[in-house]
C-alpha atoms as a PDB file:
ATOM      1  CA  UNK A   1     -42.739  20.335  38.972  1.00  0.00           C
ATOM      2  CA  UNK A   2     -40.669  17.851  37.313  1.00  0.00           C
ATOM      3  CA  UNK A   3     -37.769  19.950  37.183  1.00  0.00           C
ATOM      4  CA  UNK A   4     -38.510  23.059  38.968  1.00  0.00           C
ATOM      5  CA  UNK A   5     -38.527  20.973  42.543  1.00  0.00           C
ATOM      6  CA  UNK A   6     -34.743  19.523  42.078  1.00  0.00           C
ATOM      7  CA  UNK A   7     -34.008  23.092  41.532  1.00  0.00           C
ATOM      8  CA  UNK A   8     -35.761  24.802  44.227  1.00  0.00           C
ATOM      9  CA  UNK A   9     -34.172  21.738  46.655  1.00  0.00           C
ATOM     10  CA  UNK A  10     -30.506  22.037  45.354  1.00  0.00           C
ATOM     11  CA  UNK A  11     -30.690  25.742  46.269  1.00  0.00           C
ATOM     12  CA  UNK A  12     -32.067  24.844  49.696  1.00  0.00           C
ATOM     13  CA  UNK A  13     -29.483  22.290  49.983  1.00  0.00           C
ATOM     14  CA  UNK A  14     -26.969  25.335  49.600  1.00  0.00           C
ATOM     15  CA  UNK A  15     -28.434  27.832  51.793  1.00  0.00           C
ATOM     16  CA  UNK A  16     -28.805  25.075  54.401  1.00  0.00           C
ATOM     17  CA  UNK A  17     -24.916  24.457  54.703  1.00  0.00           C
ATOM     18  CA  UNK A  18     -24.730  28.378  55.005  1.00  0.00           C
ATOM     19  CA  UNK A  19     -27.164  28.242  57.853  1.00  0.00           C
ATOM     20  CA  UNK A  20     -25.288  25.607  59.731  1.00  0.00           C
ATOM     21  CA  UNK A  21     -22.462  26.594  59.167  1.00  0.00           C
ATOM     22  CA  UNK A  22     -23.140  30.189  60.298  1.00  0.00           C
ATOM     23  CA  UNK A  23     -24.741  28.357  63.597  1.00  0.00           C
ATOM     24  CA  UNK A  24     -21.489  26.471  64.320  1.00  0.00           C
ATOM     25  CA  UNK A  25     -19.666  29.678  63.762  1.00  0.00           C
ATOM     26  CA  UNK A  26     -21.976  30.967  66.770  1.00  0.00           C
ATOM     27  CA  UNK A  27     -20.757  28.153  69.026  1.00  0.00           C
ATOM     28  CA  UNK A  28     -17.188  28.982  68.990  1.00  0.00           C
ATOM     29  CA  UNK A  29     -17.115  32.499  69.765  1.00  0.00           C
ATOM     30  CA  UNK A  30     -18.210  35.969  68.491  1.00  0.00           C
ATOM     31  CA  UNK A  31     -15.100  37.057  67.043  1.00  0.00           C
ATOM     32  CA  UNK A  32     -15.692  34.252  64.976  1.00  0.00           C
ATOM     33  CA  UNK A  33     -19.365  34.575  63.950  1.00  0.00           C
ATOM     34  CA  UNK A  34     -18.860  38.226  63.518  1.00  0.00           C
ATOM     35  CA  UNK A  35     -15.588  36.705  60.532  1.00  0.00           C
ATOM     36  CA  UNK A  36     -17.695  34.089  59.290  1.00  0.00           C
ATOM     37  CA  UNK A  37     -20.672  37.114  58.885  1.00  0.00           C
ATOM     38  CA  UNK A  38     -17.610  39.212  56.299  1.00  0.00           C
ATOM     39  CA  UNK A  39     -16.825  36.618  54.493  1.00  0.00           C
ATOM     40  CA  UNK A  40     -20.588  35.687  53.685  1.00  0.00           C
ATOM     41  CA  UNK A  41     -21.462  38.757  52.673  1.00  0.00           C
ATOM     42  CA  UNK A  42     -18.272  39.467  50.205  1.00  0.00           C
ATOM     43  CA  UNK A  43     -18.998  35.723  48.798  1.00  0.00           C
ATOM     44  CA  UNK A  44     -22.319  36.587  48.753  1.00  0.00           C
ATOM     45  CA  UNK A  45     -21.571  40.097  46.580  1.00  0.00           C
ATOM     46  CA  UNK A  46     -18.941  37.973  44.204  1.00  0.00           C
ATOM     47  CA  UNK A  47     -21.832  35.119  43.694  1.00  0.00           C
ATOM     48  CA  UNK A  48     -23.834  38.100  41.607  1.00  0.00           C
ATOM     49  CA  UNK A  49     -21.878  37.882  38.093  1.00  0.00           C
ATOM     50  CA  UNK A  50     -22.256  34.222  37.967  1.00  0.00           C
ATOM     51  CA  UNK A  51     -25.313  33.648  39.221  1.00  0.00           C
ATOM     52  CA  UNK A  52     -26.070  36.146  36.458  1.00  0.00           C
ATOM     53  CA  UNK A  53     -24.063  33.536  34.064  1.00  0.00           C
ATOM     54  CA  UNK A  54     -26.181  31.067  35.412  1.00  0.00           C
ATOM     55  CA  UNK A  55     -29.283  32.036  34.297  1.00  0.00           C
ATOM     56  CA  UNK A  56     -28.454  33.400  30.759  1.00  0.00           C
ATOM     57  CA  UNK A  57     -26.465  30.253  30.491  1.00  0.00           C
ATOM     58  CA  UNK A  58     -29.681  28.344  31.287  1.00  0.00           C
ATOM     59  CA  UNK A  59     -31.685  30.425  28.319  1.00  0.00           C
ATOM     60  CA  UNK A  60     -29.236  30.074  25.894  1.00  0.00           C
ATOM     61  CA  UNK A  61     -28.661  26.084  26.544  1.00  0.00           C
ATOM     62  CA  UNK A  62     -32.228  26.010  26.931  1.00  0.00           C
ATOM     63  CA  UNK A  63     -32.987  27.680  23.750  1.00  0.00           C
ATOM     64  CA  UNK A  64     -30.354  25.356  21.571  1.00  0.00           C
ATOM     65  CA  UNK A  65     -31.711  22.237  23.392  1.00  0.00           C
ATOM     66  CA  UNK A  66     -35.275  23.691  21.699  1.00  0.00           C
ATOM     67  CA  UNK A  67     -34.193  23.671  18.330  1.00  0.00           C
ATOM     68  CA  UNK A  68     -31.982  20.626  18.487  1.00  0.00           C
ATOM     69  CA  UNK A  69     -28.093  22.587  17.581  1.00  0.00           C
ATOM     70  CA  UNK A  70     -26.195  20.644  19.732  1.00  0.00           C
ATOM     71  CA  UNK A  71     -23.055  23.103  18.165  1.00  0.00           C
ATOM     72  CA  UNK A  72     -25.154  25.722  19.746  1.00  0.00           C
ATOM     73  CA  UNK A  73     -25.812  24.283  22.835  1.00  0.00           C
ATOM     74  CA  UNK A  74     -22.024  23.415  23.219  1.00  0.00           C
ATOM     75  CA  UNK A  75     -20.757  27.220  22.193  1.00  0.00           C
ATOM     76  CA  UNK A  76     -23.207  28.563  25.021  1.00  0.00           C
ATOM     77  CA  UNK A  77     -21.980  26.084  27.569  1.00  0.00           C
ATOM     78  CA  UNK A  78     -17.872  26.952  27.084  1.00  0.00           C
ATOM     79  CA  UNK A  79     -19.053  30.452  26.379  1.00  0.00           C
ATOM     80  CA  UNK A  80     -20.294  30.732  29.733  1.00  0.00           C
ATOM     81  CA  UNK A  81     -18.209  28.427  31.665  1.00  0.00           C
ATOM     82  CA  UNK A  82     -15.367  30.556  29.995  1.00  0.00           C
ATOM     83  CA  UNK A  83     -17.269  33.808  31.198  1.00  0.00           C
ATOM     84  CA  UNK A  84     -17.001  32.182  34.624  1.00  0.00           C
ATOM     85  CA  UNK A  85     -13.095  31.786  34.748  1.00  0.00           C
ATOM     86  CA  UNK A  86     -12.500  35.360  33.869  1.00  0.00           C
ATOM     87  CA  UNK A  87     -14.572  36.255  36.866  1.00  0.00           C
ATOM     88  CA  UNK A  88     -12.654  34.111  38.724  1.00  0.00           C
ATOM     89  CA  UNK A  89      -9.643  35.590  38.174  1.00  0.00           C
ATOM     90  CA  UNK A  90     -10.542  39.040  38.651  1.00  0.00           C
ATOM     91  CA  UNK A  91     -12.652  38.718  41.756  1.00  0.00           C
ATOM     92  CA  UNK A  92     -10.174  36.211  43.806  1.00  0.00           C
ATOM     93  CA  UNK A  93      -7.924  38.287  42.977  1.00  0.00           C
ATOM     94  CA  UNK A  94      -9.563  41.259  44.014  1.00  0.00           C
ATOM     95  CA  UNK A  95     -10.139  39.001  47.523  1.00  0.00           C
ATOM     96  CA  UNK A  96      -6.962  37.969  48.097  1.00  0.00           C
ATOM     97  CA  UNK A  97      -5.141  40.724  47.661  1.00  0.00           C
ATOM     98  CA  UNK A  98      -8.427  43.696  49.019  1.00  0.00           C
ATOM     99  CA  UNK A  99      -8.674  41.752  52.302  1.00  0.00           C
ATOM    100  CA  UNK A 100      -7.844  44.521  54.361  1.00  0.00           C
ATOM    101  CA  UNK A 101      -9.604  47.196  52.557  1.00  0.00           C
ATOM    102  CA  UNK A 102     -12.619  44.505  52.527  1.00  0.00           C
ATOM    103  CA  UNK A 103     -12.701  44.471  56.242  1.00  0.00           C
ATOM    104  CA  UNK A 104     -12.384  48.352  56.531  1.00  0.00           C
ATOM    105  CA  UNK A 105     -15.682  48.093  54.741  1.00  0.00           C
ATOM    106  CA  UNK A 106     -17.340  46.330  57.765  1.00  0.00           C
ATOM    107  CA  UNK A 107     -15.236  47.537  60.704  1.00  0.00           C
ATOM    108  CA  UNK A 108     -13.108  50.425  62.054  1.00  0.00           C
ATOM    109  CA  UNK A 109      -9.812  49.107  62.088  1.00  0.00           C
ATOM    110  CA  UNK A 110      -8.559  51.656  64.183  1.00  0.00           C
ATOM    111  CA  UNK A 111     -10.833  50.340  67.000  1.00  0.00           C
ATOM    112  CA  UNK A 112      -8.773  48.395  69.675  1.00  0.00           C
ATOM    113  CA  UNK A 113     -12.036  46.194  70.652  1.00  0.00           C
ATOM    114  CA  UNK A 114     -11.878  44.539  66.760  1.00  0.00           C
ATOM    115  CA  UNK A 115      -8.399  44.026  66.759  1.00  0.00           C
ATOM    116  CA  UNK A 116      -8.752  40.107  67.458  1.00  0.00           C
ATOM    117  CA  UNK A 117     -10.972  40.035  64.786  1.00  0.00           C
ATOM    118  CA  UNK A 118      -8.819  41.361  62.347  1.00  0.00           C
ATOM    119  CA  UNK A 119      -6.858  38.104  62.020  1.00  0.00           C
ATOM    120  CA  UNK A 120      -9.898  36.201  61.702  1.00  0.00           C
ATOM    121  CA  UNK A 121     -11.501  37.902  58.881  1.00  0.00           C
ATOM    122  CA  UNK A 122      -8.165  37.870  57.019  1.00  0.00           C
ATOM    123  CA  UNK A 123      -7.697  34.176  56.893  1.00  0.00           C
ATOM    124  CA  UNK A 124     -11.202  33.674  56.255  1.00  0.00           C
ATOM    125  CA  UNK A 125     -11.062  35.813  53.493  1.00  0.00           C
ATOM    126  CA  UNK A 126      -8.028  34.437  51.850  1.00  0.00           C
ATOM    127  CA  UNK A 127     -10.134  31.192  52.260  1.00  0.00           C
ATOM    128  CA  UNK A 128     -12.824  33.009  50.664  1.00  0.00           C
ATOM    129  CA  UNK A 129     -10.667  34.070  47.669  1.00  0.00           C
ATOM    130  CA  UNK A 130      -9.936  30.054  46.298  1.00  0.00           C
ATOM    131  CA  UNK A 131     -14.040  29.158  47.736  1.00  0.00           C
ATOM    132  CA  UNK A 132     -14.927  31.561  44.987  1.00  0.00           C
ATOM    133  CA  UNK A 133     -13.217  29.306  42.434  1.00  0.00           C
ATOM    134  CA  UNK A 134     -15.261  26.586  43.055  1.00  0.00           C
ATOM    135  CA  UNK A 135     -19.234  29.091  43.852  1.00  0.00           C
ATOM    136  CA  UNK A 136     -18.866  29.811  40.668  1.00  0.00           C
ATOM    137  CA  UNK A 137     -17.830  27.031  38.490  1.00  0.00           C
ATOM    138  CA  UNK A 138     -20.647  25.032  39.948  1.00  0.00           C
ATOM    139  CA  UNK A 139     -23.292  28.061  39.745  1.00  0.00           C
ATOM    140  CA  UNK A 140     -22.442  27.783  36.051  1.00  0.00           C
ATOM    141  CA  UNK A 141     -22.127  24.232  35.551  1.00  0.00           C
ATOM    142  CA  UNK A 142     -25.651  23.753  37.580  1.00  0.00           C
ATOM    143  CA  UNK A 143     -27.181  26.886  35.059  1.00  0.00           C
ATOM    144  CA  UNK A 144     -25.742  24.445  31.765  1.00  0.00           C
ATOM    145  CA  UNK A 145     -27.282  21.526  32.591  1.00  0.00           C
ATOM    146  CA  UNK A 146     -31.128  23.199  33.858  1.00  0.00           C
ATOM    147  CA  UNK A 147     -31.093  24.269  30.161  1.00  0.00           C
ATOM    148  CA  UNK A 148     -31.149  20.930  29.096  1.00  0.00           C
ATOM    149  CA  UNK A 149     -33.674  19.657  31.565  1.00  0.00           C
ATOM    150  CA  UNK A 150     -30.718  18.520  33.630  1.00  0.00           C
ATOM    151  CA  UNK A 151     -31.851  19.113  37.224  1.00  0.00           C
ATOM    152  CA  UNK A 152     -32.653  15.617  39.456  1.00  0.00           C
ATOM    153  CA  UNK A 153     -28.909  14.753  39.243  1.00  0.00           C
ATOM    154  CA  UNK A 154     -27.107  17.902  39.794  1.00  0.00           C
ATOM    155  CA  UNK A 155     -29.441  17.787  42.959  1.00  0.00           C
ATOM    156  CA  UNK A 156     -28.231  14.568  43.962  1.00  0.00           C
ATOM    157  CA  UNK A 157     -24.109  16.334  43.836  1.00  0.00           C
ATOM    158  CA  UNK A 158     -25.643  19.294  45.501  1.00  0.00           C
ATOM    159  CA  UNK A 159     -27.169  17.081  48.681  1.00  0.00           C
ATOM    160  CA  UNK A 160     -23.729  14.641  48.087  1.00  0.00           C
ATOM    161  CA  UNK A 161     -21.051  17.974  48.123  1.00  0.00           C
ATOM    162  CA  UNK A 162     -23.041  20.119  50.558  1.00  0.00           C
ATOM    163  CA  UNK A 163     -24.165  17.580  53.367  1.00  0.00           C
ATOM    164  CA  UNK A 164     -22.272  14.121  53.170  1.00  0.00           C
ATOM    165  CA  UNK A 165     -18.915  16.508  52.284  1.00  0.00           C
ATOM    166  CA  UNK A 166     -19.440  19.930  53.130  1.00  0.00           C
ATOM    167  CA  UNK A 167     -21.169  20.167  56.590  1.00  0.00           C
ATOM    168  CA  UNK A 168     -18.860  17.611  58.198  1.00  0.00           C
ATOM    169  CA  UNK A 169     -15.807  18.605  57.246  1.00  0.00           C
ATOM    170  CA  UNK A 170     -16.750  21.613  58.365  1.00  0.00           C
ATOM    171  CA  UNK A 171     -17.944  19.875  61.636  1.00  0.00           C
ATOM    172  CA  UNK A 172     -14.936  18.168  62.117  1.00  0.00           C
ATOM    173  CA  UNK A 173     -11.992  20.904  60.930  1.00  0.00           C
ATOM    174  CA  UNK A 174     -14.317  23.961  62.919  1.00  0.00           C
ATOM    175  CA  UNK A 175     -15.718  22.205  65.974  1.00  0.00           C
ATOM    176  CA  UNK A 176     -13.312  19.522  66.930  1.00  0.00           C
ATOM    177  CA  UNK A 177      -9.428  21.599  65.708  1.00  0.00           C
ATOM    178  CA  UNK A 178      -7.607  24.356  66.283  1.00  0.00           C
ATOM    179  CA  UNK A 179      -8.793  25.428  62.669  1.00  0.00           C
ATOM    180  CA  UNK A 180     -12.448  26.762  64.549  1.00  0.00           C
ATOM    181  CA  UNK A 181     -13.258  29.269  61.891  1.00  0.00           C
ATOM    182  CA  UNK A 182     -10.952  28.328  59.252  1.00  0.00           C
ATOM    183  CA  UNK A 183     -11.460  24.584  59.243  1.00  0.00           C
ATOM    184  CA  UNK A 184     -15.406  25.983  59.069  1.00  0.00           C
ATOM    185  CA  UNK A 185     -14.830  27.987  55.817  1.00  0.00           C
ATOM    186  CA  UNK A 186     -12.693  25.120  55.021  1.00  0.00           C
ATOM    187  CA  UNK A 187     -15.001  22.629  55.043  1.00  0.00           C
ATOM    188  CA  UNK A 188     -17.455  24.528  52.692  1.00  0.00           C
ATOM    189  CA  UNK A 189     -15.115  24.984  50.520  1.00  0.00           C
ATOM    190  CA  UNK A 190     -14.544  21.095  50.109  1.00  0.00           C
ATOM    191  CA  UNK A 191     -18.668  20.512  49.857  1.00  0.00           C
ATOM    192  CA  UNK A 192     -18.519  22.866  47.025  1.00  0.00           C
ATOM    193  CA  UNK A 193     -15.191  21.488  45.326  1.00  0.00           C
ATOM    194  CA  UNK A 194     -16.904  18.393  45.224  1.00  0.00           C
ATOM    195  CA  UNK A 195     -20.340  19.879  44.119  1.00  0.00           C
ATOM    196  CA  UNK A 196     -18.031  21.382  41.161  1.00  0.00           C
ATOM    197  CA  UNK A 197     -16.243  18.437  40.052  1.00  0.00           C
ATOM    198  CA  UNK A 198     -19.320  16.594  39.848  1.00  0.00           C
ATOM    199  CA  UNK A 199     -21.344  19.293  38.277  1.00  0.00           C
ATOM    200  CA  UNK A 200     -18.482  20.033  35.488  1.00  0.00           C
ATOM    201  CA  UNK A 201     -18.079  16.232  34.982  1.00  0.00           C
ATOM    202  CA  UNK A 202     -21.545  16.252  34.320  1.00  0.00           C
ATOM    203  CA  UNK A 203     -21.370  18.898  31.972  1.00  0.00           C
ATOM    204  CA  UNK A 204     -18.377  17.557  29.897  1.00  0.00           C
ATOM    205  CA  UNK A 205     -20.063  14.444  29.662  1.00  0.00           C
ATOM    206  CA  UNK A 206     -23.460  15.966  27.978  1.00  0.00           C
ATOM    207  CA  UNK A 207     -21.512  18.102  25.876  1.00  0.00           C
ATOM    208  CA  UNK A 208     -19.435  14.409  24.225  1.00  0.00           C
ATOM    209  CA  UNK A 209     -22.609  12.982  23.966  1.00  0.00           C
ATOM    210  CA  UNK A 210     -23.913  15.852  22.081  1.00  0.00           C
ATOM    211  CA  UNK A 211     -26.011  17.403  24.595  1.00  0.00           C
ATOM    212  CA  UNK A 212     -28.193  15.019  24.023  1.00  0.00           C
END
């Protein structure tokens, strides 16, 4: 309970800002919904691989922290946060550059009734492609630190990044600009660059102190 309840939390804390976020979406128009709705799901499909990193990060850490190798529990840790940049590259880049073919996937673009989405979709997207930067690093990050029993503070950055940053930027830049969608998807992005920086700060710091 100790530390399964922080973790159970910090992911509700995350699907929470998806959920409002997804509502605010709904209050601007459908155009934009029906954007916001692409760009979840391709996040969604590019969060796989590192949640994947996550958890075997989480084993490995875990299993080190066991047997008391702090070397050990350091080379899993860079391993996987190293794991985690390659994805990065390859999937962003995938993003940025497959937008198009990425919202062929989901619409007909030779259908004049989606043609004001297109736009939409496409700067989400490229949004999409740097949010991914950030989704992953602190998937990682939050994976290192439940292996070593970590889980009450990254919590604390979760509920900090996601809901005193994330949901009112997003409030602000989607609701009350010219932004709407983008400042949305912007504002997310910010909860979880936050989330990240305190996560990997976190991280670093264990890993000087020997993980311990």
């Amino acid at each position: 309970m100790v530390i399964g309840t922080p973790i159970g939390l910090m992911i509700l804390a995350e699907m929470g800002m998806f959920s409002v976020t997804t509502f605010m979406a709904g209050l601007i128009d459908a155009e934009t919904l029906a954007a916001i709705a692409i760009a979840m799901q391709t996040s969604g499909l590019g969060f796989i691989v590192p949640y994947g990193l996550a958890q075997a990060a989480t084993v490995r850490v875990g299993l080190a922290a066991g047997r008391g190798d702090a070397l050990a529990i350091r080379r899993a840790a860079w391993t996987a946060l190293a794991l985690g940049g390659v994805w990065i590259v390859g999937s962003s880049s995938f993003i940025w550059f497959g937008r198009e073919r990425i919202i062929d996937v989901f619409l007909d673009l030779g259908d004049p009734a989606v043609l004001s989405l297109i736009p939409i979709a496409m700067g989400l997207l490229a949004i999409t492609a740097i949010f991914q930067i950030f989704d992953t690093t602190q998937a990682v990050a939050a994976g290192i630190l439940r292996g070593l029993k970590d889980t009450r503070t990254p919590l604390l950055y979760a509920v900090i990044g996601y809901w005193v940053i994330g949901i009112p930027v997003a409030t602000w830049l989607g609701l009350f600009t010219d932004l709407e969608g983008n400042g949305i998807w912007w504002g997310m992005t910010a909860g979880l660059a936050a989330t990240t920086l305190l996560m990997t700060g976190r991280v670093i710091r264990r890993m000087r102190n020997n993980a311990g």
